[in-house]
C-alpha atoms as a PDB file:
ATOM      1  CA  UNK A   1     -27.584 -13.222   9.240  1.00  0.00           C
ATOM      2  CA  UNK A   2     -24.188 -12.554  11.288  1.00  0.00           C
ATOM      3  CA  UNK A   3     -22.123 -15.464  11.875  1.00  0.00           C
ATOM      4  CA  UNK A   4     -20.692 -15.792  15.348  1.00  0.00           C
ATOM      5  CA  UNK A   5     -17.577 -17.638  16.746  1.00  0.00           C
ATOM      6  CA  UNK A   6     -16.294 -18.281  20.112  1.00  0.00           C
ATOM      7  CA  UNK A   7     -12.980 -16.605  20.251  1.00  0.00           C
ATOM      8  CA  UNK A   8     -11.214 -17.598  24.003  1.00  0.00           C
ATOM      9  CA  UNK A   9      -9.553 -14.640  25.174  1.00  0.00           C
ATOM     10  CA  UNK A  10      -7.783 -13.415  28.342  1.00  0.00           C
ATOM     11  CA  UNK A  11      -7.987  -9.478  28.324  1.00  0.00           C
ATOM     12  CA  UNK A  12      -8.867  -6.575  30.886  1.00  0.00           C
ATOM     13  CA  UNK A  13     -10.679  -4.585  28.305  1.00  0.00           C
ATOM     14  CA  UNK A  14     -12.506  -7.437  26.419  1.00  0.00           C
ATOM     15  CA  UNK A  15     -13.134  -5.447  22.684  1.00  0.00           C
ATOM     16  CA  UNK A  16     -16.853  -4.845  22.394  1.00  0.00           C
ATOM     17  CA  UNK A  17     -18.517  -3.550  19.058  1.00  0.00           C
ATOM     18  CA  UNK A  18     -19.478  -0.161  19.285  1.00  0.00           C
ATOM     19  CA  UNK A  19     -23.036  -0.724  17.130  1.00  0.00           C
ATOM     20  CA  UNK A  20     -24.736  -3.916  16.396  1.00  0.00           C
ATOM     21  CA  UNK A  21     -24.126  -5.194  13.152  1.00  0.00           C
ATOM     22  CA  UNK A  22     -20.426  -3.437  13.311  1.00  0.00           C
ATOM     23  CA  UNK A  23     -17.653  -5.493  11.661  1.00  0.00           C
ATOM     24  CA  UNK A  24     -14.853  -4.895  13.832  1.00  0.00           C
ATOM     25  CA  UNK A  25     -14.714  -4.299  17.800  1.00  0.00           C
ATOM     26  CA  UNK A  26     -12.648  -1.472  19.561  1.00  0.00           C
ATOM     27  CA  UNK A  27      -9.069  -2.552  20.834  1.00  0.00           C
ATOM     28  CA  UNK A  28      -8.411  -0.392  23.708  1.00  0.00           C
ATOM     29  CA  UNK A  29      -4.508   1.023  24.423  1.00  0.00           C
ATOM     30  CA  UNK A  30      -2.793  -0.827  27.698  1.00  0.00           C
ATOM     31  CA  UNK A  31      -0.204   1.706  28.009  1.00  0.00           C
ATOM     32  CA  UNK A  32      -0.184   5.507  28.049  1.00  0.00           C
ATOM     33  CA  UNK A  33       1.728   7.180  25.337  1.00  0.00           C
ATOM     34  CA  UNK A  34       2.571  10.631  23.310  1.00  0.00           C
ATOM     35  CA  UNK A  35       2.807  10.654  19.745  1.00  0.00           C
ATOM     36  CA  UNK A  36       5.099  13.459  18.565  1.00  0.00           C
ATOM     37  CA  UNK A  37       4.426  14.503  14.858  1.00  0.00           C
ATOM     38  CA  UNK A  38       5.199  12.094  12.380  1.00  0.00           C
ATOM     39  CA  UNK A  39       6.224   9.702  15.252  1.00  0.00           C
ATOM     40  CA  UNK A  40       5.037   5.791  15.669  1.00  0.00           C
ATOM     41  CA  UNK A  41       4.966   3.686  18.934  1.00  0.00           C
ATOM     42  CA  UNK A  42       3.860   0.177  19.172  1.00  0.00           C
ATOM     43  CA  UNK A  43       1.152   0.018  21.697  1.00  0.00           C
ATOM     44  CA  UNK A  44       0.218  -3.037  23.792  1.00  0.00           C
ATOM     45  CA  UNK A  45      -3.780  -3.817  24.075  1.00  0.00           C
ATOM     46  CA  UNK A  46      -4.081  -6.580  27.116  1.00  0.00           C
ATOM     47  CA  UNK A  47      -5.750  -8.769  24.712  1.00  0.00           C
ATOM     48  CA  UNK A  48      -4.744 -12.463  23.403  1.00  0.00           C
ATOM     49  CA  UNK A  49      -6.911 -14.859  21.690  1.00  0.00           C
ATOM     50  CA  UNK A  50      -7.218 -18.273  20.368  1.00  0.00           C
ATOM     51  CA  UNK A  51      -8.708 -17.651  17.031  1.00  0.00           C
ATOM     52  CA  UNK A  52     -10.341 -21.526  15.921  1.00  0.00           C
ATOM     53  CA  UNK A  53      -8.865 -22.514  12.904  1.00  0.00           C
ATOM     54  CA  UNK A  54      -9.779 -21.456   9.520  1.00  0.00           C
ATOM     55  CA  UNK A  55     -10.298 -17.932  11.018  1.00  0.00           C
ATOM     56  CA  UNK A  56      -7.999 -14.361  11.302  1.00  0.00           C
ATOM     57  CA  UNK A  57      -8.615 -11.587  13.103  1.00  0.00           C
ATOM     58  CA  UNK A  58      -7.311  -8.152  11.316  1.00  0.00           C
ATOM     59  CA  UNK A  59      -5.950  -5.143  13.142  1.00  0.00           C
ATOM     60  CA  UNK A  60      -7.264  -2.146  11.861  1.00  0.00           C
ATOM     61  CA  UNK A  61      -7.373   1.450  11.799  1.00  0.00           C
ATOM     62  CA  UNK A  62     -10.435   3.352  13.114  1.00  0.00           C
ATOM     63  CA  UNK A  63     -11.458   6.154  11.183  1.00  0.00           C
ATOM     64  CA  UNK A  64     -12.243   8.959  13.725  1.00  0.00           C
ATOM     65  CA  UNK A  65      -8.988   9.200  14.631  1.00  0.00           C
ATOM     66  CA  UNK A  66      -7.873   9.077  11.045  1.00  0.00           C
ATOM     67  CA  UNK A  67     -10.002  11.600  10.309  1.00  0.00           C
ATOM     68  CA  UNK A  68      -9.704  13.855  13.340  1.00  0.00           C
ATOM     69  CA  UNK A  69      -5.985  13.523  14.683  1.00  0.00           C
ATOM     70  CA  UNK A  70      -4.376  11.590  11.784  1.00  0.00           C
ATOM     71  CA  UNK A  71      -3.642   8.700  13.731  1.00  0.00           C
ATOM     72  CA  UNK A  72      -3.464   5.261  11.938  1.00  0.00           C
ATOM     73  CA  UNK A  73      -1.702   1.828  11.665  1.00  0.00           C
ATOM     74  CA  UNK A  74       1.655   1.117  10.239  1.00  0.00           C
ATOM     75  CA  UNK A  75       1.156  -1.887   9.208  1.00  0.00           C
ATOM     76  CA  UNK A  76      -2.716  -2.031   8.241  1.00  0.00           C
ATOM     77  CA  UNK A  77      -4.110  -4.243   8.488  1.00  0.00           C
ATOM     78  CA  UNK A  78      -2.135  -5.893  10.959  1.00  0.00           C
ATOM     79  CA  UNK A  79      -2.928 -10.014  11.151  1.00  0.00           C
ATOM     80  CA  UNK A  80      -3.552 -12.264  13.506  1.00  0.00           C
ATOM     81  CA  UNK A  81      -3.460 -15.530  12.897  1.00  0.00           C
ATOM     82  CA  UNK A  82      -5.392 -18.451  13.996  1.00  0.00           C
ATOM     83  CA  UNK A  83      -1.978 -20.030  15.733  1.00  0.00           C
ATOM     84  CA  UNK A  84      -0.662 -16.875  17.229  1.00  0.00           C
ATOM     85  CA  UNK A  85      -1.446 -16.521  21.007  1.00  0.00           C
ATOM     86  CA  UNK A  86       0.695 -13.548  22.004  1.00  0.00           C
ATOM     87  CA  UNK A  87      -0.510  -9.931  23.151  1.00  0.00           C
ATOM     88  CA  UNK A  88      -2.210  -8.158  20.297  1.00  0.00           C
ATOM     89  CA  UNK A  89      -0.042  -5.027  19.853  1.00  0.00           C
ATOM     90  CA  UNK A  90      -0.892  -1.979  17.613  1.00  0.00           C
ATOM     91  CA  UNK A  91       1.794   0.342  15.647  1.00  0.00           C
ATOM     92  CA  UNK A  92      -0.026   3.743  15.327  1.00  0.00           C
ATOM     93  CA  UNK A  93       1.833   6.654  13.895  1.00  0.00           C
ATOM     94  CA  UNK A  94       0.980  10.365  14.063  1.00  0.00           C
ATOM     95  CA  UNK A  95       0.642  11.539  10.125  1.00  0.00           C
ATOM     96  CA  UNK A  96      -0.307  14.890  11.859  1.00  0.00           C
ATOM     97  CA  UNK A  97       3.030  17.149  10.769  1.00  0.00           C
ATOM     98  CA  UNK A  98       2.591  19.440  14.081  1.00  0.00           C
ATOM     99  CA  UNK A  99       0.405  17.927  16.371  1.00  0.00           C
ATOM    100  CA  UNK A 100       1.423  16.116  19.117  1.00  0.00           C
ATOM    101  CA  UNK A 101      -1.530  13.332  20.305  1.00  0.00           C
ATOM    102  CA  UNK A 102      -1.475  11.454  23.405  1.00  0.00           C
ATOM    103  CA  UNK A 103      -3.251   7.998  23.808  1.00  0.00           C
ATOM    104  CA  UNK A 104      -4.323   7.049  27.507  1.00  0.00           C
ATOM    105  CA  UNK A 105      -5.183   3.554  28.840  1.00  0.00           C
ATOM    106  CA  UNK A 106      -8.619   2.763  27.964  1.00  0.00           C
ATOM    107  CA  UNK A 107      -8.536   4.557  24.369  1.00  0.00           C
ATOM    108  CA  UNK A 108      -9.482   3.070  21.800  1.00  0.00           C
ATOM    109  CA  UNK A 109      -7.225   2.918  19.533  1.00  0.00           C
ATOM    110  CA  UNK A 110      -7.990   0.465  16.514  1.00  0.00           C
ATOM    111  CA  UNK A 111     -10.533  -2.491  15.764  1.00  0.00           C
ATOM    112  CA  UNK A 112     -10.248  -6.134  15.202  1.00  0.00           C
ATOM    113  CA  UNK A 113     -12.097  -7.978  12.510  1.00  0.00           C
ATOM    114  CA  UNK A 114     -12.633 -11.620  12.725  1.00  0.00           C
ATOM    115  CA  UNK A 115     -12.909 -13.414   9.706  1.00  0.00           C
ATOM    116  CA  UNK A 116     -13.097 -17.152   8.273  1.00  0.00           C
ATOM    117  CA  UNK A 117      -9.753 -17.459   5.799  1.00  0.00           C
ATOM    118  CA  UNK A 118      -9.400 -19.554   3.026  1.00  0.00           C
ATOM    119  CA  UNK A 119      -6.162 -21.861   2.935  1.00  0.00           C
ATOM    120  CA  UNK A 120      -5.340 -21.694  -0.843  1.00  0.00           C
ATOM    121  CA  UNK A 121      -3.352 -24.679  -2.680  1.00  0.00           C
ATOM    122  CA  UNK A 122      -1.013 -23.388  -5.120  1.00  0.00           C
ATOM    123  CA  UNK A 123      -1.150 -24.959  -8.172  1.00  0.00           C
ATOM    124  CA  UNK A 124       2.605 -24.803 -10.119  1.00  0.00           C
ATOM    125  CA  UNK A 125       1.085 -24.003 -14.218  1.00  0.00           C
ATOM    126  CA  UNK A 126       2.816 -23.129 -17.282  1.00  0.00           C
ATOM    127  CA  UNK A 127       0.768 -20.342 -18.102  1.00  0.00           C
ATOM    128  CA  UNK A 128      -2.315 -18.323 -16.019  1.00  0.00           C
ATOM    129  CA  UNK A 129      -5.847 -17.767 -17.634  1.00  0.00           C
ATOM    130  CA  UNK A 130      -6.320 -14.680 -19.470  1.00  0.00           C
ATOM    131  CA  UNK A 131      -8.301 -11.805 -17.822  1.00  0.00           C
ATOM    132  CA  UNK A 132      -9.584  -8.351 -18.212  1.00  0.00           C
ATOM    133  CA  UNK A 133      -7.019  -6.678 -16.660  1.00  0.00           C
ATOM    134  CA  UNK A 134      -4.070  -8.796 -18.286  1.00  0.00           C
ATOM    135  CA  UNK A 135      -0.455  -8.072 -16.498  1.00  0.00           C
ATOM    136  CA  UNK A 136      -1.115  -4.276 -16.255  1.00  0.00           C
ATOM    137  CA  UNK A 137       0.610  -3.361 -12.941  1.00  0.00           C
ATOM    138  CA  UNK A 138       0.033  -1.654  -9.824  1.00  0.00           C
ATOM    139  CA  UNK A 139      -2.629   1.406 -10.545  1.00  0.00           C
ATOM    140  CA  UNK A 140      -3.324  -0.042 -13.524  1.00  0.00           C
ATOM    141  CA  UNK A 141      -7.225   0.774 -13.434  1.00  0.00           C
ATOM    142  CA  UNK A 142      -6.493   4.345 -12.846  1.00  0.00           C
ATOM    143  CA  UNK A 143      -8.086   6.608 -10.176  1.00  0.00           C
ATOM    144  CA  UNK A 144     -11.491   8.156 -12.292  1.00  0.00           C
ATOM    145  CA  UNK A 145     -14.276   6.998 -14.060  1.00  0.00           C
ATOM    146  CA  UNK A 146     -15.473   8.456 -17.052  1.00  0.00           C
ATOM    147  CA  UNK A 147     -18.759   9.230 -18.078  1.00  0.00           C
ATOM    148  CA  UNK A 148     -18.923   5.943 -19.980  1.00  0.00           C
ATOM    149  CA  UNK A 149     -17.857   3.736 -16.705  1.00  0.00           C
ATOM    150  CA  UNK A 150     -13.846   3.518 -17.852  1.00  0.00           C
ATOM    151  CA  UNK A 151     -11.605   3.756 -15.782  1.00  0.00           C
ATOM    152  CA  UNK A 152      -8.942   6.738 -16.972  1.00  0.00           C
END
């Protein structure tokens, strides 16, 4: 079962989900622009919320036009949290290395996710529990699996 929260907002283009059951809804650009190649542009939505506390809303990518024009987020994903009440805005860059790609009002241009956040307490120790994975840094658990379910 879905859990649903009121989230007060003052928008245009309220963000709807595309599918039932879909995790985040479509934020739609405010502002015509024209991505040269390689070239980013924050882009205002219309949309502020009051997110209750204890919740976040992330600012994400959508994949089509990942996929398709090799637009996504700078900053992905982008966070909102529960206190801020400002414009959502969206920093999409162009990965596309000759295409130019223009974004009209009304596009969709990334999703929101809202979320219920832990607050964690951070506990000051001497010394952190041992684990699996140890101290091994950053790509430490490689990019294949073997046959036998290791990571190499």
């Amino acid at each position: 079962m879905t859990e649903t929260v009121d989230v007060p907002i003052i928008a245009e283009r309220i963000p709807v989900y595309a599918h039932p059951g879909d995790a985040g809804a479509d934020l739609c650009a405010a502002e015509a622009v024209t991505l040269a190649p390689g070239e980013r542009h924050t882009v205002p939505t219309g949309v502020s919320i009051a997110l209750p506390e204890g919740y976040l809303g992330f600012v994400v990518p959508r994949s089509g036009l990942a996929m398709r024009h090799g637009i996504t987020i700078v900053n992905a994903p982008g966070t909102v949290d529960a206190g801020y009440r400002g414009e959502i805005k969206v920093t999409v860059l162009n990965t596309d290395r000759s295409m130019s790609y223009d974004i009209a009002v009304g596009d969709r241009i990334a999703q929101l996710i809202v979320m219920p956040v832990a607050q964690a307490r951070f506990v000051p120790v001497d010394t952190l529990p041992d684990s699996h994975r140890g101290s091994a840094g950053f790509g430490s658990s490689g990019y294949t699996v073997t046959q036998a379910g290791e990571y190499a």
